[in-house]
N, C-alpha and C. Protein backbone atom coordinates (compact mmCIF):
# COMPACT_ATOMS: atom_id res chain seq x y z
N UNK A 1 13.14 59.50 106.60
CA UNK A 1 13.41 58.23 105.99
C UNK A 1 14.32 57.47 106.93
N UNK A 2 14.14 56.27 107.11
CA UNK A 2 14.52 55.49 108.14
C UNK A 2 16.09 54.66 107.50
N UNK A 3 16.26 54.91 106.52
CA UNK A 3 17.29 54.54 106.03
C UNK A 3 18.16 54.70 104.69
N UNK A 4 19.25 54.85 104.29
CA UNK A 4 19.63 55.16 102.98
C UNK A 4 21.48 54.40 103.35
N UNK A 5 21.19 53.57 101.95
CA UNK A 5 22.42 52.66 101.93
C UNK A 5 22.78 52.55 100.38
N UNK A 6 23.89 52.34 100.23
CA UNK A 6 24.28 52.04 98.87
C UNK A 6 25.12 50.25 98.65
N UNK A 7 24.75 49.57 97.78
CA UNK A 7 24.72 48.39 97.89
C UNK A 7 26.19 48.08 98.16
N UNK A 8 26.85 47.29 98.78
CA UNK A 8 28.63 47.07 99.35
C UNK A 8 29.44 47.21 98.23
N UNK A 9 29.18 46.42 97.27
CA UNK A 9 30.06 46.29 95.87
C UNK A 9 29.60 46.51 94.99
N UNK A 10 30.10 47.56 94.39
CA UNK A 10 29.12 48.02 92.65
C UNK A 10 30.27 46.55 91.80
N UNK A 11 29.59 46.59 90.87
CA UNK A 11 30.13 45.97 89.76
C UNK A 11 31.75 46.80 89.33
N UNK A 12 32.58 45.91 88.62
CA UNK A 12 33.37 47.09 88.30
C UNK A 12 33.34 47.72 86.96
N UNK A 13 33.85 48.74 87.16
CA UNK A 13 33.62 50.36 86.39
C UNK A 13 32.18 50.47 86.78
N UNK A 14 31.81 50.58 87.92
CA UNK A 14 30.60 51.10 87.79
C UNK A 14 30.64 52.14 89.21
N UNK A 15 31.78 52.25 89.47
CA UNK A 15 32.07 53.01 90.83
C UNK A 15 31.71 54.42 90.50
N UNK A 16 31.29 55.57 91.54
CA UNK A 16 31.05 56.96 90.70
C UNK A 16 32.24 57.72 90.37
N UNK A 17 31.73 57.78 88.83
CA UNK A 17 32.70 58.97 88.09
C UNK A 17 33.65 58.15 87.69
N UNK A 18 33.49 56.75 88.07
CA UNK A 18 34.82 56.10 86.95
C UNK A 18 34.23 55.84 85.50
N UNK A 19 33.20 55.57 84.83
CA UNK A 19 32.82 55.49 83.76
C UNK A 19 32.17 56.87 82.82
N UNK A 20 32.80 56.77 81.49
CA UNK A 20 31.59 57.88 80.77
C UNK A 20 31.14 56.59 80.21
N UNK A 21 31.24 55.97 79.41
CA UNK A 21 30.17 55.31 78.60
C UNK A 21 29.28 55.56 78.97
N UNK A 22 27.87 55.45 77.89
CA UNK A 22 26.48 55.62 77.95
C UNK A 22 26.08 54.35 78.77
N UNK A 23 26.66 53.40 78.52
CA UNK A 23 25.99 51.95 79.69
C UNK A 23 26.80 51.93 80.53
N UNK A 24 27.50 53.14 81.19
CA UNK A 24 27.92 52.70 82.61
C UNK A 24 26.73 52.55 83.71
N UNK A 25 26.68 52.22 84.62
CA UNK A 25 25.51 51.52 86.06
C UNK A 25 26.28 52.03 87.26
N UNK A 26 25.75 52.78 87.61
CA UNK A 26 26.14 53.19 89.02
C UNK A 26 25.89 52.16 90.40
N UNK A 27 26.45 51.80 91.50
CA UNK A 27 26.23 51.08 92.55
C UNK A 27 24.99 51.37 93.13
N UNK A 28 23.28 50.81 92.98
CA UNK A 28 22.27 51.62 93.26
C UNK A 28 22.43 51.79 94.74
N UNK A 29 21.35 53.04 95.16
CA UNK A 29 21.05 53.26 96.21
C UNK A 29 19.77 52.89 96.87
N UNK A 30 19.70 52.53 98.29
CA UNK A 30 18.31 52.24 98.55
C UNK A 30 18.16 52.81 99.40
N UNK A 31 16.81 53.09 99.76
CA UNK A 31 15.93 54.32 100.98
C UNK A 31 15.02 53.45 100.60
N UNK A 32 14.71 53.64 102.34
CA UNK A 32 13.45 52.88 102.66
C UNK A 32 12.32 54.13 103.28
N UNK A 33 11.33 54.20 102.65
CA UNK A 33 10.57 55.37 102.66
C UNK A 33 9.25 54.53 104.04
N UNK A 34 9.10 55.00 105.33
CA UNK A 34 7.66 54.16 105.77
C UNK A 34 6.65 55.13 105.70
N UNK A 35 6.28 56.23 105.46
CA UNK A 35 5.05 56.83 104.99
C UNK A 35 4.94 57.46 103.71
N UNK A 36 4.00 58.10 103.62
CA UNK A 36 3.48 58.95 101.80
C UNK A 36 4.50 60.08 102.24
N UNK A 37 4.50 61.01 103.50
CA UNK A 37 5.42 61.93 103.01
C UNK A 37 6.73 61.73 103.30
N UNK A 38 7.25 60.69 103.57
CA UNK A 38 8.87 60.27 103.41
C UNK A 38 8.81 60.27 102.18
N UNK A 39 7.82 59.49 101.10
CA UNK A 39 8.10 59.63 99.91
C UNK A 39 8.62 60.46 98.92
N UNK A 40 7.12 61.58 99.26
CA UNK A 40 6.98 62.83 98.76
C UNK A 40 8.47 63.53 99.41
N UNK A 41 9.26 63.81 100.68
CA UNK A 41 10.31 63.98 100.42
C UNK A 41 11.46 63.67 100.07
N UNK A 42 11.30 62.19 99.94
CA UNK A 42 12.54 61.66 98.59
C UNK A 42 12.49 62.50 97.20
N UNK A 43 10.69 62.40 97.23
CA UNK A 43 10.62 62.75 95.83
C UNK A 43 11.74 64.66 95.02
N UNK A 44 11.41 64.92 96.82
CA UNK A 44 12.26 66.60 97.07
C UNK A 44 13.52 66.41 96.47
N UNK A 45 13.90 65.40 97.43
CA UNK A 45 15.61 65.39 97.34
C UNK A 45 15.86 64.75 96.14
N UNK A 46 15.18 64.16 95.61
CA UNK A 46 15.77 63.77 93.47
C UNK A 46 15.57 64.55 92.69
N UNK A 47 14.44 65.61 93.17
CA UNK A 47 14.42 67.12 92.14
C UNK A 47 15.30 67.67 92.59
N UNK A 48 16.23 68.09 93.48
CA UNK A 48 17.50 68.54 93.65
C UNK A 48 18.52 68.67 92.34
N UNK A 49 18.47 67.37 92.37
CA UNK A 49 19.67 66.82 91.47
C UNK A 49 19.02 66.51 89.47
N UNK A 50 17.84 66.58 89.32
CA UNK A 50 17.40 66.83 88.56
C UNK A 50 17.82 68.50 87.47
N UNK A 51 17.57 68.17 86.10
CA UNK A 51 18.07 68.95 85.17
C UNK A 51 17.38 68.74 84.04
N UNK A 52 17.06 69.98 83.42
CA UNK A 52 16.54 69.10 81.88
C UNK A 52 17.41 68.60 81.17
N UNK A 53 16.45 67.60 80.28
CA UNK A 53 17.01 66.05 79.69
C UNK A 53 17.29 65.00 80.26
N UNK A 54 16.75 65.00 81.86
CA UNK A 54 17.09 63.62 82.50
C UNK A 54 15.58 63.05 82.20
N UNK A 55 15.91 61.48 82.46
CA UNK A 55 14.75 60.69 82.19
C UNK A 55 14.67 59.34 83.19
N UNK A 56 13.53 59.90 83.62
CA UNK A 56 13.42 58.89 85.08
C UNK A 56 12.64 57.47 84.83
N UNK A 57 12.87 56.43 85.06
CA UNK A 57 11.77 55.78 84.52
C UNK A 57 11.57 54.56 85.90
N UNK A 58 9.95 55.10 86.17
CA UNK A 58 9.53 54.26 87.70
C UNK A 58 9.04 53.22 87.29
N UNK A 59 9.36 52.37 88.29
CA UNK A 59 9.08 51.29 88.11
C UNK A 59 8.00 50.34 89.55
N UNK A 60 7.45 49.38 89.30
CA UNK A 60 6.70 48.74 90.61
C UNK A 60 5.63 48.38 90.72
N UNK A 61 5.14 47.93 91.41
CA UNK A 61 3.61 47.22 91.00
C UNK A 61 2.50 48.15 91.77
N UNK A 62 1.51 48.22 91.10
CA UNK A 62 0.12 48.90 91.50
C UNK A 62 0.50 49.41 92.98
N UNK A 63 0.38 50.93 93.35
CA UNK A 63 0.28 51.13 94.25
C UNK A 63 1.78 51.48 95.33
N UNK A 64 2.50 50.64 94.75
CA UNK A 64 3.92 51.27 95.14
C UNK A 64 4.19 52.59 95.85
N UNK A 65 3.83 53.70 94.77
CA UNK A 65 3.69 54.76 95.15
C UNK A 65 4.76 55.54 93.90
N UNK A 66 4.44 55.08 92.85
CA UNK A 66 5.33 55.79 92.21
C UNK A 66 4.86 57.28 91.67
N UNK A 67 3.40 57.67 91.82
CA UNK A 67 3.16 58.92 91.81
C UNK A 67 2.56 59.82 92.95
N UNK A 68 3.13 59.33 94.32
CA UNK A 68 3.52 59.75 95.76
C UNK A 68 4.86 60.34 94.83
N UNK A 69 5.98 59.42 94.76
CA UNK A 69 7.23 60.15 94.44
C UNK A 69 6.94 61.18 93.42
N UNK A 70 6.59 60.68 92.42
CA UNK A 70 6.69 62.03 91.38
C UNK A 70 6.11 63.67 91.93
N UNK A 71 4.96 63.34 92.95
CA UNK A 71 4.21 64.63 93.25
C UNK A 71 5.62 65.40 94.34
N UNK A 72 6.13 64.57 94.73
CA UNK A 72 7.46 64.98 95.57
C UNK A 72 8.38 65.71 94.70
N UNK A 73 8.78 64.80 93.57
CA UNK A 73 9.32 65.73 92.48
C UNK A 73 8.92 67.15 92.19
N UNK A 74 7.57 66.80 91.62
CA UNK A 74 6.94 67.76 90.68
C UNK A 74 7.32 68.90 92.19
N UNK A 75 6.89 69.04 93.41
CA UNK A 75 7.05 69.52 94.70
C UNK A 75 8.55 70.74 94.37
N UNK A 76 9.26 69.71 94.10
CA UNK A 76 10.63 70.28 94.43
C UNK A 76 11.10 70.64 93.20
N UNK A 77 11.03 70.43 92.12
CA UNK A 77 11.35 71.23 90.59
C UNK A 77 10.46 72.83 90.61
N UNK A 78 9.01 72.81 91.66
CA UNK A 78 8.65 74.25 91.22
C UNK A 78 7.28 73.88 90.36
N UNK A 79 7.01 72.45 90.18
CA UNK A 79 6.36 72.97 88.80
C UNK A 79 4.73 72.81 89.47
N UNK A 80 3.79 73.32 87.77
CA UNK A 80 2.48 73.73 88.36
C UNK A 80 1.79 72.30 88.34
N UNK A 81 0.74 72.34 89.26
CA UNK A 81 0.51 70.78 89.56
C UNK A 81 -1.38 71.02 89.34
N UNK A 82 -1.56 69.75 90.30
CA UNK A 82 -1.03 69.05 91.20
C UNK A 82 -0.78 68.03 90.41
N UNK A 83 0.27 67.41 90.36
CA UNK A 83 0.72 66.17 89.93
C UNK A 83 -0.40 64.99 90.15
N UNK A 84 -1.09 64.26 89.68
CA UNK A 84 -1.82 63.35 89.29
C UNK A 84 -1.42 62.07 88.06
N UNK A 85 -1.92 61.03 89.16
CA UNK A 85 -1.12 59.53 87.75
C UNK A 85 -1.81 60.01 86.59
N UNK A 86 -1.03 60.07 85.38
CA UNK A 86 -1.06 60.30 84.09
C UNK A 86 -1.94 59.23 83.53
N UNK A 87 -2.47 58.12 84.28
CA UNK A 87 -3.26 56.59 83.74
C UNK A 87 -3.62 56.73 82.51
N UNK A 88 -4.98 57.82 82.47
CA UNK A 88 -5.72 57.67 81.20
C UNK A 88 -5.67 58.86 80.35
N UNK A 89 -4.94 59.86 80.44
CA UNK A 89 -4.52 60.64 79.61
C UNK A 89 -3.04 60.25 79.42
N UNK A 90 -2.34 59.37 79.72
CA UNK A 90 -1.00 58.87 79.53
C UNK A 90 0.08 60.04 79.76
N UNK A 91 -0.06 61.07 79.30
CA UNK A 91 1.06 62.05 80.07
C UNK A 91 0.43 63.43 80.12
N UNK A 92 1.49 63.80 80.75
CA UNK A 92 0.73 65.45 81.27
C UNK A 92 2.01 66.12 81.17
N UNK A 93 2.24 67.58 80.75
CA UNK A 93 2.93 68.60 80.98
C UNK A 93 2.90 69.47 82.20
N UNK A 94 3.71 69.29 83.58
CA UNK A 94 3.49 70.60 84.09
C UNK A 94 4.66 70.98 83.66
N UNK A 95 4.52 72.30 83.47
CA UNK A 95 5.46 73.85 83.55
C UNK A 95 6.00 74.46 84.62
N UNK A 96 6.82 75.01 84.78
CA UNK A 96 7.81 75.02 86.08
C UNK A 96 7.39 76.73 86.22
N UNK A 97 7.10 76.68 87.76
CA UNK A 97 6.81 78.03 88.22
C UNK A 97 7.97 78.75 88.64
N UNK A 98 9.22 78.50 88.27
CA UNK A 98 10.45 79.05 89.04
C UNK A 98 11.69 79.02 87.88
N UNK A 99 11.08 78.78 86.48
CA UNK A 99 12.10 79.60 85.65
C UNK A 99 12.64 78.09 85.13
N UNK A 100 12.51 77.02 85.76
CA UNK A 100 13.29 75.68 85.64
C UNK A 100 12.97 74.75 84.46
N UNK A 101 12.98 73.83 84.19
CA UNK A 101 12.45 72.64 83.41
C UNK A 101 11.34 72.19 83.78
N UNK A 102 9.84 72.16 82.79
CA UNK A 102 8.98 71.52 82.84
C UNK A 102 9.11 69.95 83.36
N UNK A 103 7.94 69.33 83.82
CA UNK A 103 8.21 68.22 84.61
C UNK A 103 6.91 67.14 83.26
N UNK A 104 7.02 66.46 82.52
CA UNK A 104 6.53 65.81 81.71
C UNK A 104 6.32 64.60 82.69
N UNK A 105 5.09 63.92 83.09
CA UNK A 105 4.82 62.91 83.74
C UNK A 105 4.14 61.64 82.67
N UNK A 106 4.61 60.77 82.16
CA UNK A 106 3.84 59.69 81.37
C UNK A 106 3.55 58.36 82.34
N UNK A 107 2.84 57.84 81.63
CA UNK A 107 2.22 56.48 82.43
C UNK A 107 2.24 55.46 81.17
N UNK A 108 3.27 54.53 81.18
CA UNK A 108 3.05 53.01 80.10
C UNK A 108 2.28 52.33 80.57
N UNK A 109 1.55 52.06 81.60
CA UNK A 109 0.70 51.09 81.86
C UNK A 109 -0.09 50.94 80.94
N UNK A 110 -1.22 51.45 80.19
CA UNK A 110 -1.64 50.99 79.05
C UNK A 110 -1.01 50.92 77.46
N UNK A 111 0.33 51.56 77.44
CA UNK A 111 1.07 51.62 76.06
C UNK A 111 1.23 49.86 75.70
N UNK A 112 1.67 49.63 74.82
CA UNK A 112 1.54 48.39 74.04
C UNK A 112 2.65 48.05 73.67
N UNK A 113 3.91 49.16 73.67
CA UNK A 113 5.25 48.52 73.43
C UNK A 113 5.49 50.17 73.18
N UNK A 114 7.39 49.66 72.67
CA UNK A 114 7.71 51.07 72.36
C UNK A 114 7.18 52.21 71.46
N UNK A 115 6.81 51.22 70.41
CA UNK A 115 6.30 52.28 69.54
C UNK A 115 4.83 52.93 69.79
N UNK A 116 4.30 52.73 70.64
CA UNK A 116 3.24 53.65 71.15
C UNK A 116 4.00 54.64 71.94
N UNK A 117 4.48 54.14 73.06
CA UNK A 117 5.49 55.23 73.68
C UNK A 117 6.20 56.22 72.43
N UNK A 118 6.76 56.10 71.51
CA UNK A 118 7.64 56.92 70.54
C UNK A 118 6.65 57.83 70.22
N UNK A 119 5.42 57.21 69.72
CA UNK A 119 3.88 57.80 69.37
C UNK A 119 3.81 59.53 70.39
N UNK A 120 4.32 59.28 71.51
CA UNK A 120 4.20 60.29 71.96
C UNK A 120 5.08 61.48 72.06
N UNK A 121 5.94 61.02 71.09
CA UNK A 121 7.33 61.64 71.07
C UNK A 121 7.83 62.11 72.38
N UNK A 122 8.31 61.75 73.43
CA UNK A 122 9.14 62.19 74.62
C UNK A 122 10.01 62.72 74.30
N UNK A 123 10.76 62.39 73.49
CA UNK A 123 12.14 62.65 73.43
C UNK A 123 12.09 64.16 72.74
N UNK A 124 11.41 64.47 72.05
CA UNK A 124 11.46 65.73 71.55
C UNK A 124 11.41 67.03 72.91
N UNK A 125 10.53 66.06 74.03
CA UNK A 125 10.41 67.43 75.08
C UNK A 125 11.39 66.86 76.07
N UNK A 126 12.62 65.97 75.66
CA UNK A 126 13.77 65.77 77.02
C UNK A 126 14.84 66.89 76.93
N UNK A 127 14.88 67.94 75.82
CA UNK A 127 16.19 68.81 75.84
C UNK A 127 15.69 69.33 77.24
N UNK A 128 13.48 70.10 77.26
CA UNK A 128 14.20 71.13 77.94
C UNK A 128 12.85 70.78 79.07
N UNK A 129 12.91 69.55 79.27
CA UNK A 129 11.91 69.23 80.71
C UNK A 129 12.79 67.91 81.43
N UNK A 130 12.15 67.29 82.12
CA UNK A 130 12.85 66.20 83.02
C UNK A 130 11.60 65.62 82.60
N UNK A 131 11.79 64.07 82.03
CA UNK A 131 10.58 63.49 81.55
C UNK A 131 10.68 62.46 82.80
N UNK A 132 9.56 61.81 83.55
CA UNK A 132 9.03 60.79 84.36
C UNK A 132 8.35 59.87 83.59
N UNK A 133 8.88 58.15 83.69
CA UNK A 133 7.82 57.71 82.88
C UNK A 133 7.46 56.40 84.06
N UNK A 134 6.16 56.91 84.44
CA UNK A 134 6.23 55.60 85.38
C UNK A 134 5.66 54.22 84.41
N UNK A 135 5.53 52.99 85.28
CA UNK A 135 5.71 51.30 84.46
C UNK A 135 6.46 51.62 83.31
N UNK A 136 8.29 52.67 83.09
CA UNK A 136 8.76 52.27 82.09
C UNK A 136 9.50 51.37 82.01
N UNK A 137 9.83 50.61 82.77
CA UNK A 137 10.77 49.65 82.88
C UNK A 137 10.35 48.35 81.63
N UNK A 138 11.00 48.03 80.57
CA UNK A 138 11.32 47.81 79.31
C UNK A 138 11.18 48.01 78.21
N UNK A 139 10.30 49.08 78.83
CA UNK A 139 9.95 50.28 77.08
C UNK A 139 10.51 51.68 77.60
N UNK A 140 10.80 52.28 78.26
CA UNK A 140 11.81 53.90 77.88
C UNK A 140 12.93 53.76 77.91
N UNK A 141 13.52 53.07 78.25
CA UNK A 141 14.96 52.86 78.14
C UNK A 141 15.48 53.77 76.74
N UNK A 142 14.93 53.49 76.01
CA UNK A 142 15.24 53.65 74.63
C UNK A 142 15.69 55.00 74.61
N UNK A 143 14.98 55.28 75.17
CA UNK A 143 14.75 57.02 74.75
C UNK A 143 16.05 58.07 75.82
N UNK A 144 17.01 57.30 75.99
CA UNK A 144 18.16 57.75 76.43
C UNK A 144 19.30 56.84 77.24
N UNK A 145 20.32 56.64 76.72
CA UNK A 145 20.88 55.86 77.62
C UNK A 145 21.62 56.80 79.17
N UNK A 146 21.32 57.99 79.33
CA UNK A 146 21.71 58.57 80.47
C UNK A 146 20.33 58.37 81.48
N UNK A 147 20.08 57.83 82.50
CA UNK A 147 18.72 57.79 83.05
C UNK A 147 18.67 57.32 84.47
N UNK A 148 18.03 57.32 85.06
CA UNK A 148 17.48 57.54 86.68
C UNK A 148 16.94 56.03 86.59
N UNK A 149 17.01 55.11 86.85
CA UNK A 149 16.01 53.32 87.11
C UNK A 149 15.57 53.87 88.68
N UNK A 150 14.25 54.09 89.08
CA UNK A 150 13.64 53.90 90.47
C UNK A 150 13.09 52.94 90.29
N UNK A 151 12.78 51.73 91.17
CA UNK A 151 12.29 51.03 91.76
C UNK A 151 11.45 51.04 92.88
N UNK A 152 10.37 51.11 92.80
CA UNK A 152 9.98 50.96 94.29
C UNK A 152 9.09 49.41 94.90
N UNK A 153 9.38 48.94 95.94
CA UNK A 153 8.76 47.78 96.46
C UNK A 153 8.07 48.23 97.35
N UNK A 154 6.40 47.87 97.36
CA UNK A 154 5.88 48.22 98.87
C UNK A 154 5.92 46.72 99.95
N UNK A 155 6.01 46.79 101.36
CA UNK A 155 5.95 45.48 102.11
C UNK A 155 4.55 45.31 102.52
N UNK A 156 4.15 44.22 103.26
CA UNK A 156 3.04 44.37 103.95
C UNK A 156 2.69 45.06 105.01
N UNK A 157 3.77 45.68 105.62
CA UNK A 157 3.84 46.88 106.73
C UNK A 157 3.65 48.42 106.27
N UNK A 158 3.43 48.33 104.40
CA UNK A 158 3.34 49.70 103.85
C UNK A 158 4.31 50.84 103.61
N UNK A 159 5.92 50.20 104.47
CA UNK A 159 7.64 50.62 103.86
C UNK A 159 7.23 50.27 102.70
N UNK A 160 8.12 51.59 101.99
CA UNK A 160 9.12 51.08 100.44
C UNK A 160 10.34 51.30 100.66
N UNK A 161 10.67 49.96 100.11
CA UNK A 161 12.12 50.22 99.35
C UNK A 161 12.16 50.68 98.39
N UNK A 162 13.01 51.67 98.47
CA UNK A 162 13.34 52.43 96.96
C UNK A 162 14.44 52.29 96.21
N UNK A 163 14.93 51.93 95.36
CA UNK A 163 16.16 51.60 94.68
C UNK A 163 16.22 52.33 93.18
N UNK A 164 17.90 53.55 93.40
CA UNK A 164 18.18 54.38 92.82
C UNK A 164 19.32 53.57 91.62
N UNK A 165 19.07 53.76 90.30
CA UNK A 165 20.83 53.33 89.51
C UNK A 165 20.11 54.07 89.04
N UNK A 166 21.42 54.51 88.76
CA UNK A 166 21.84 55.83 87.83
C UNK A 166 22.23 54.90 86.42
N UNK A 167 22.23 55.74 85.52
CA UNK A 167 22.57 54.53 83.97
C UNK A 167 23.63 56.05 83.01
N UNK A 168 24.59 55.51 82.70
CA UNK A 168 25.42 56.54 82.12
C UNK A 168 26.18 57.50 83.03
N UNK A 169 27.36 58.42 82.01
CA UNK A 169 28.25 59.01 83.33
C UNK A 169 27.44 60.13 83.53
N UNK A 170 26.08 60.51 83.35
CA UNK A 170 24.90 61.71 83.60
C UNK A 170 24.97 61.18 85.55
N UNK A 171 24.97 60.10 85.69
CA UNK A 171 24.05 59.47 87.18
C UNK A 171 25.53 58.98 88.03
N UNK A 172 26.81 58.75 87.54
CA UNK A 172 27.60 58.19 88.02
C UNK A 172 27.62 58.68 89.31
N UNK A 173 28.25 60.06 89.67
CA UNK A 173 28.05 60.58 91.27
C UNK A 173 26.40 59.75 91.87
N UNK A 174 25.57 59.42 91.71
CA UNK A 174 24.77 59.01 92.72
C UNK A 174 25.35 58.49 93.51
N UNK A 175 24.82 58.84 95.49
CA UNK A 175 25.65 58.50 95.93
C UNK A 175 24.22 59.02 97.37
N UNK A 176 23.82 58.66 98.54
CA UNK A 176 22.83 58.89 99.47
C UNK A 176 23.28 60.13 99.93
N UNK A 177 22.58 60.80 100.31
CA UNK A 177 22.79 61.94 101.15
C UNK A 177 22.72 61.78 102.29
N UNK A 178 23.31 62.53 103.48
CA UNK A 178 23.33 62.52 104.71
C UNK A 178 21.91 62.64 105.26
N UNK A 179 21.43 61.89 105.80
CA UNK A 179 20.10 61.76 106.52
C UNK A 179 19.80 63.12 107.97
């Protein structure tokens, strides 16, 4: 990855580890990913830090690559794959081959609002998996205020920017890793 920065000035209380509130916002981070497997190893290095009951929710327009990242995830949690966009079965269970937290992958692109999403009850499988919900950006929120916001932008050169906030004192330490 050709780059990893964290934005100059977080908001204040939003510095890491100064907030518990549930709506604290961490200072996001950005990585700029220029191929599929820079992705796929971002996707490594956020299953790192991954745990059950976190809830990721991707965000970005067609093609981004938000399930490049997740298969990076699913990669680095252990679990049984192959990770595939959830589109038209809307979510999938893999199970973790290494003792860990199942990796629950959903897709809102065709959901209709929250209450289809609820329809699927997530939240019942966040104690003991790491739920992914990619296009959740203004319908999963709900379903925890501790949570992962990815972003990804693709350019016309086929870089993404990736942009990490953490939401609650679950994400506060986010912070880039040494390249």
């Amino acid at each position: 990855m050709s780059e990893t920065t964290r934005a100059a000035e977080p908001p204040a209380g939003t510095e890491p580890g100064s907030g518990t509130a549930p709506g604290t916002r961490a200072a996001p981070v950005f990585v700029t990913a220029e191929t599929d497997a820079q992705m796929r190893a971002l996707g490594r290095r956020i299953a790192a830090l991954l745990r059950a009951g976190d809830l990721l929710v991707l965000s970005g327009p067609l093609g981004a690559g938000k399930t490049t990242l997740t298969q990076g995830i699913g990669e680095g949690m252990g679990v049984r794959g192959p990770v595939t966009s959830p589109t038209f079965v809307i979510a999938r269970v893999h199970p973790s081959e290494t003792g860990g937290p199942a990796l629950v992958h959903a897709d809102a692109y065709r959901l209709g609002g929250v209450e289809e999403l609820d329809d699927l009850d997530l939240d019942t499988e966040m104690d003991a998996s790491v739920v992914a919900v990619e296009w959740g950006e203004g319908i999963a929120e709900h379903l925890t205020d501790e949570r992962l916001e990815i972003t990804i932008a693709r350019h016309p050169d086929d870089t993404r920017r990736v942009t990490l906030t953490g939401n609650g004192a679950r994400w506060s330490h986010l912070a880039p890793d040494a390249e």
